[in-house]
C-alpha atoms as a PDB file:
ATOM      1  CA  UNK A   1     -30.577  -0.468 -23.521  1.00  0.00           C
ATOM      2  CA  UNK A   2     -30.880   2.864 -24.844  1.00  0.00           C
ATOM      3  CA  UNK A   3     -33.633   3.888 -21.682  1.00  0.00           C
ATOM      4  CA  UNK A   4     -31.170   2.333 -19.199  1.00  0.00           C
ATOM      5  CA  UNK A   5     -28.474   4.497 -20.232  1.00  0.00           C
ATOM      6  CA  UNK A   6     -30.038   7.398 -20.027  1.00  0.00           C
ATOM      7  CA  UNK A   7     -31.675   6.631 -16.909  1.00  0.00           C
ATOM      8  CA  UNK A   8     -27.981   6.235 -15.575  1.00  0.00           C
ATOM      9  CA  UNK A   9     -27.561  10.008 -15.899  1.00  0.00           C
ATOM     10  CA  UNK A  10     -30.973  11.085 -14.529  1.00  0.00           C
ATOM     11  CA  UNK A  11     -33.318  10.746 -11.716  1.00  0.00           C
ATOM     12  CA  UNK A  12     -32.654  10.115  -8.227  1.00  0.00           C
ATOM     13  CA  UNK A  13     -29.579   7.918  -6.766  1.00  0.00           C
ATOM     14  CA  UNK A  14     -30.055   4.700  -6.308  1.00  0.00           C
ATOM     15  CA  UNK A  15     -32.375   4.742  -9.437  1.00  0.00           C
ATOM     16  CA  UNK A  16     -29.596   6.263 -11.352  1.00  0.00           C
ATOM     17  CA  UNK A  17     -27.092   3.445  -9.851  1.00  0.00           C
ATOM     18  CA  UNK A  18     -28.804   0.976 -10.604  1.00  0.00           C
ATOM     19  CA  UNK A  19     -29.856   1.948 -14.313  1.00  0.00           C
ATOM     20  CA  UNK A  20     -26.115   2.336 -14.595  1.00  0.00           C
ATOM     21  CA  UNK A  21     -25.021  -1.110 -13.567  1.00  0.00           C
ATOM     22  CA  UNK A  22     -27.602  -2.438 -15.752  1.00  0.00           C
ATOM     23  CA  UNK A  23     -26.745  -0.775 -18.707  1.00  0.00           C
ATOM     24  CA  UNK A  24     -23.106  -1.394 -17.715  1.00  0.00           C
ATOM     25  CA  UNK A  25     -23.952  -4.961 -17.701  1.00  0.00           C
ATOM     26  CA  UNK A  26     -25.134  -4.537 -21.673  1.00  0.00           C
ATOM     27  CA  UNK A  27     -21.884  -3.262 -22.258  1.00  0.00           C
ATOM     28  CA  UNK A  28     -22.396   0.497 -22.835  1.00  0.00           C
ATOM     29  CA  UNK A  29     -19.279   1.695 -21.729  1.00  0.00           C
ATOM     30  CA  UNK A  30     -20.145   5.145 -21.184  1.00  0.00           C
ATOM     31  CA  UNK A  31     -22.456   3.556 -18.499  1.00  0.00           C
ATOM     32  CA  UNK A  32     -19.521   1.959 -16.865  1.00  0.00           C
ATOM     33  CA  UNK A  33     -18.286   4.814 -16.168  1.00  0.00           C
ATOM     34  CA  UNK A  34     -21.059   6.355 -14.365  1.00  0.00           C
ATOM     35  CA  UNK A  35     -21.374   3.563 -12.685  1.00  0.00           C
ATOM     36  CA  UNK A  36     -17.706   3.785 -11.497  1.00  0.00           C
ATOM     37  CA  UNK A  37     -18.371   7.473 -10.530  1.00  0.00           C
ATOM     38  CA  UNK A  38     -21.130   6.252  -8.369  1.00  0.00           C
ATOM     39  CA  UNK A  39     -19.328   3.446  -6.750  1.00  0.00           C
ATOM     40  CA  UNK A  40     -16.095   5.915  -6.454  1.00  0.00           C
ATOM     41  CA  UNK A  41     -18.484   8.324  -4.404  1.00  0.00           C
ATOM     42  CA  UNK A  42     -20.716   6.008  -2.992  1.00  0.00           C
ATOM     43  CA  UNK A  43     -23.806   8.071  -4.780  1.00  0.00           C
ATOM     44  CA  UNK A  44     -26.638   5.737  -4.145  1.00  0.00           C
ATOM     45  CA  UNK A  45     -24.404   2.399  -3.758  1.00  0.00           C
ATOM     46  CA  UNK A  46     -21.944   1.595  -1.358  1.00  0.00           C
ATOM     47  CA  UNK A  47     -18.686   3.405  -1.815  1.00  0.00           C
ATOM     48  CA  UNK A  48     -16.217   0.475  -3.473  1.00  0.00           C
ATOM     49  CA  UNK A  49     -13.317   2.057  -4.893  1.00  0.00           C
ATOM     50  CA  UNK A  50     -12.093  -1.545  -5.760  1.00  0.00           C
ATOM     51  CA  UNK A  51     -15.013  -2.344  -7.934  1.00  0.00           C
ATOM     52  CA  UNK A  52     -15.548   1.551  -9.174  1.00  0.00           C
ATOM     53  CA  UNK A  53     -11.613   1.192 -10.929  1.00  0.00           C
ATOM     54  CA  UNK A  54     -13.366  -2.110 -12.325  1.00  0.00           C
ATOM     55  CA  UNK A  55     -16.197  -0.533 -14.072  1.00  0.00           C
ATOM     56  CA  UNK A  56     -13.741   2.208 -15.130  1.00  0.00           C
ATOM     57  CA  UNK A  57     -11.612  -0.434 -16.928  1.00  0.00           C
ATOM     58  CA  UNK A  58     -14.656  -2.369 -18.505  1.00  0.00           C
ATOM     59  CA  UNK A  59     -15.702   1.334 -19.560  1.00  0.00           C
ATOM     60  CA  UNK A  60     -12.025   2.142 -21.244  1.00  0.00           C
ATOM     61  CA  UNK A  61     -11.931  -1.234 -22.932  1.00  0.00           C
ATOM     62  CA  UNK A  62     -15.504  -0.862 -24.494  1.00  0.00           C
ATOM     63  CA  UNK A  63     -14.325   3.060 -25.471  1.00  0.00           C
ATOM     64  CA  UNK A  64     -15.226   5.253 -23.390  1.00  0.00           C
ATOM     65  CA  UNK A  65     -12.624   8.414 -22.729  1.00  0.00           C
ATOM     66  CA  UNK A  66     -14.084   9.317 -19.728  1.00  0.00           C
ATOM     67  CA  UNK A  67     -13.818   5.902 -18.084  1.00  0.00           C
ATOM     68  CA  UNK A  68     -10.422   5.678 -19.403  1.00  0.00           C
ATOM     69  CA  UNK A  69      -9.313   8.824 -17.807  1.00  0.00           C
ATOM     70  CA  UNK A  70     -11.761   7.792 -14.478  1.00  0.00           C
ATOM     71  CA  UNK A  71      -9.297   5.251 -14.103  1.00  0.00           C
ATOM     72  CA  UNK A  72      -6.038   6.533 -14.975  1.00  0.00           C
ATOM     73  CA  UNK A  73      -6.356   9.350 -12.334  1.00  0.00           C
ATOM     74  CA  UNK A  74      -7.020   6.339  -9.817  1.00  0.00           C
ATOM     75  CA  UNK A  75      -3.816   4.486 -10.817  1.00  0.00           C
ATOM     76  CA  UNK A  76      -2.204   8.012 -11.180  1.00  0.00           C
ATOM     77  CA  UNK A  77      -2.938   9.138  -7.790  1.00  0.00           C
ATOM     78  CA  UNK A  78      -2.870   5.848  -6.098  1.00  0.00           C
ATOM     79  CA  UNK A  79      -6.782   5.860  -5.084  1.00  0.00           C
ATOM     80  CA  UNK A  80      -8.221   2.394  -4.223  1.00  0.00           C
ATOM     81  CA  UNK A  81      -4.953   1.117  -6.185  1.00  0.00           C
ATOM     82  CA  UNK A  82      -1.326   0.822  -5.970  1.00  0.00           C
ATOM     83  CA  UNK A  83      -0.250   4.181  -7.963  1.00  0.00           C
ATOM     84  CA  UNK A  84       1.409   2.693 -11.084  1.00  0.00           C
ATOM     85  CA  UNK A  85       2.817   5.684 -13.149  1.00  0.00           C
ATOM     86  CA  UNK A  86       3.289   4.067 -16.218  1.00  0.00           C
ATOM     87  CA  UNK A  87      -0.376   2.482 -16.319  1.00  0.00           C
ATOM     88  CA  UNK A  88      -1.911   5.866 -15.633  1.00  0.00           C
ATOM     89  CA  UNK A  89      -0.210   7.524 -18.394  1.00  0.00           C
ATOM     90  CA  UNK A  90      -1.462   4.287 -20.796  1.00  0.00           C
ATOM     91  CA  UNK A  91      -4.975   5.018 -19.674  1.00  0.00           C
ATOM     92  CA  UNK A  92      -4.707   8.712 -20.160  1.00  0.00           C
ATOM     93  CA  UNK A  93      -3.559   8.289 -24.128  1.00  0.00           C
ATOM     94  CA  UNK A  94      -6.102   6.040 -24.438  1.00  0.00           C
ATOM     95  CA  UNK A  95      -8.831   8.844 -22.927  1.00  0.00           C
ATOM     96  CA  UNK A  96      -7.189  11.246 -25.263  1.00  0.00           C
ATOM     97  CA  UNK A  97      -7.839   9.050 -28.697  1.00  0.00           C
ATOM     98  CA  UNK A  98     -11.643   7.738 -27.428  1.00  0.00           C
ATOM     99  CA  UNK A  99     -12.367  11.212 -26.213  1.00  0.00           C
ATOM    100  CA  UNK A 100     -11.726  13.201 -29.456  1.00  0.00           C
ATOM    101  CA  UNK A 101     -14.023  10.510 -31.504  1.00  0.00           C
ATOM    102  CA  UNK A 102     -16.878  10.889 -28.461  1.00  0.00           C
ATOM    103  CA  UNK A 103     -16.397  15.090 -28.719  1.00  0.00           C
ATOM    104  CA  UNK A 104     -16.530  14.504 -32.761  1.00  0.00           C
ATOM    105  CA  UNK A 105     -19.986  13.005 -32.246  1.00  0.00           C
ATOM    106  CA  UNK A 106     -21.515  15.850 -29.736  1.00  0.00           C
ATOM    107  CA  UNK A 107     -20.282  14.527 -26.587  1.00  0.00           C
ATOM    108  CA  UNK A 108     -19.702  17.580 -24.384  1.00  0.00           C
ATOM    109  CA  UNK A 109     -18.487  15.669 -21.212  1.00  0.00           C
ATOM    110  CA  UNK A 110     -16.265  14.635 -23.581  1.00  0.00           C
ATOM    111  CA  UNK A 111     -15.368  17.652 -25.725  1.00  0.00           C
ATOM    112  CA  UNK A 112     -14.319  19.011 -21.665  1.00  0.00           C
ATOM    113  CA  UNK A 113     -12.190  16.313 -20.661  1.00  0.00           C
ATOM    114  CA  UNK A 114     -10.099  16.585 -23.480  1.00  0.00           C
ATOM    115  CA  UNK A 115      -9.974  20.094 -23.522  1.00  0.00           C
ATOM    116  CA  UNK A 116      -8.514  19.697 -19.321  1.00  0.00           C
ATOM    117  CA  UNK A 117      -6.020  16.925 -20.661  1.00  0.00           C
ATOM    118  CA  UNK A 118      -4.734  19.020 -23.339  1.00  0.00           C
ATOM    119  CA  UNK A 119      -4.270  21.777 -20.907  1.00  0.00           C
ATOM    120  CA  UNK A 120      -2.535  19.927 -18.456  1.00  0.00           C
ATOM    121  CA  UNK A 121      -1.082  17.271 -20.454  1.00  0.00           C
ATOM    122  CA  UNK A 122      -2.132  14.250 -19.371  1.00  0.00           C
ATOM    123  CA  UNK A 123      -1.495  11.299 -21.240  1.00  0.00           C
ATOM    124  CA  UNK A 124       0.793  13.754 -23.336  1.00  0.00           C
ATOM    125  CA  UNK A 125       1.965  17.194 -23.803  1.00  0.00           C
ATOM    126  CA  UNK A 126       0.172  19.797 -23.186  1.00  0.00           C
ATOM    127  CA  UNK A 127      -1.223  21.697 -25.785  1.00  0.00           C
ATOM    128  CA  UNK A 128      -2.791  24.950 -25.300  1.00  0.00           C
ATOM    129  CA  UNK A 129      -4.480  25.609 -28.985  1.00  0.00           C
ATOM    130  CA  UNK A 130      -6.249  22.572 -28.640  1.00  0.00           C
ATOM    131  CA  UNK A 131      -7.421  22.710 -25.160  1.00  0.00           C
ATOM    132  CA  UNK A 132      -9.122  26.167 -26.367  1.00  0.00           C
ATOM    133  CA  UNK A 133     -10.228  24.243 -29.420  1.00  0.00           C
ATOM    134  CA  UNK A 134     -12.181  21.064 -27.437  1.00  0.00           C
ATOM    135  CA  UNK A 135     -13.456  23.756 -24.596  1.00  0.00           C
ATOM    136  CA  UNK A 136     -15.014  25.998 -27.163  1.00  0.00           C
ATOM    137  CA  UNK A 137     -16.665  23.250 -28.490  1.00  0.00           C
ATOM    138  CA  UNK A 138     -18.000  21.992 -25.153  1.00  0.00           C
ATOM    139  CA  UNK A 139     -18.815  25.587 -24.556  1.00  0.00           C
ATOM    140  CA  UNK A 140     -20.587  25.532 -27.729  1.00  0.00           C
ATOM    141  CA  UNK A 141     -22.913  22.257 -26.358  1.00  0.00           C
ATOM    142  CA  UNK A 142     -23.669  24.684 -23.877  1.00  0.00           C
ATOM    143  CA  UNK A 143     -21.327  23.183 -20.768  1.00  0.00           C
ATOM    144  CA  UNK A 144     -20.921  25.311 -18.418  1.00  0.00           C
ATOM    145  CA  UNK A 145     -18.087  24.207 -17.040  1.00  0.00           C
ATOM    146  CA  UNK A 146     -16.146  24.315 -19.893  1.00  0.00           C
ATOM    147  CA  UNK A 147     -17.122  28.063 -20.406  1.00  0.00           C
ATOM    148  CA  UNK A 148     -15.850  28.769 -17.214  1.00  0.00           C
ATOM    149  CA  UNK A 149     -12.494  27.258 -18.251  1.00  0.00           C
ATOM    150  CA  UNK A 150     -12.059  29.106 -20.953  1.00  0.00           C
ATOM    151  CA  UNK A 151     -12.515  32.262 -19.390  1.00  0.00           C
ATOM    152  CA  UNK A 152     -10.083  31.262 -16.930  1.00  0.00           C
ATOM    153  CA  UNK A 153      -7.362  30.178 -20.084  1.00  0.00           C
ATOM    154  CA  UNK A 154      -7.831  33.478 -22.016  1.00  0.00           C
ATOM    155  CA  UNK A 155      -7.177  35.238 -18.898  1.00  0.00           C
END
């Protein structure tokens, strides 16, 4: 399971999609979620935003932050779904608490998204000192795009 995973971040579309789905299938939930992304943007699949909020959810309920928060902005912002406020804000505090323990084990993506929720409080307040906190250490993974983020924050 461990090639199919990372086969679902690499290599060309509708190889990546389909590494995705089968990892997704083993139930690595970090591979639901890319799997989501690609249904959500139709990258090498069909775009499906019905079945892309699926694999977000299987994602969240197997632990992965980033599906969690994948699908809370879809509920959020009413995208393929009926907005549902309430649900969104669920999703987000559940993105928050599986993010930090991802970002505690070297997850960058991870270390990023929590830094942007913490900035902009979703699925709580927002907390400035600790959105510099989880950006410098996606910084420190060498993301660039949480470099660029903190540039903008210290500003």
């Amino acid at each position: 399971m461990q090639l199919e995973a990372r086969n679902c971040v690499i290599g060309p579309g509708p190889q990546r999609a389909a590494a995705c789905k089968r990892a997704c299938e083993l139930a690595h939930s970090n591979s639901c979620y890319y799997r989501g992304r690609h249904l959500e943007a139709g990258d090498g699949v069909a775009k499906d935003l019905a079945r892309a909020l699926v694999r977000y959810r299987e994602g969240c309920k197997g632990g992965s932050g980033l599906a969690c928060r994948a699908a809370a902005t879809m509920y959020a912002g009413g995208s393929g779904v009926a907005a549902d406020a309430a649900r969104a804000h669920k999703l987000y505090k559940n993105s928050r608490n599986y993010g930090r323990v991802h970002c505690e084990q070297g997850h960058a993506a991870s270390c990023l998204a929590i830094g942007e929720m913490f900035a902009s409080g979703e699925g709580g307040p927002k907390d400035p000192r600790a959105a510099l906190l989880y950006l410098q250490r996606a910084c420190n993974y060498k993301l660039q795009a949480a470099c660029d983020q903190l540039k903008s924050l210290r500003k």
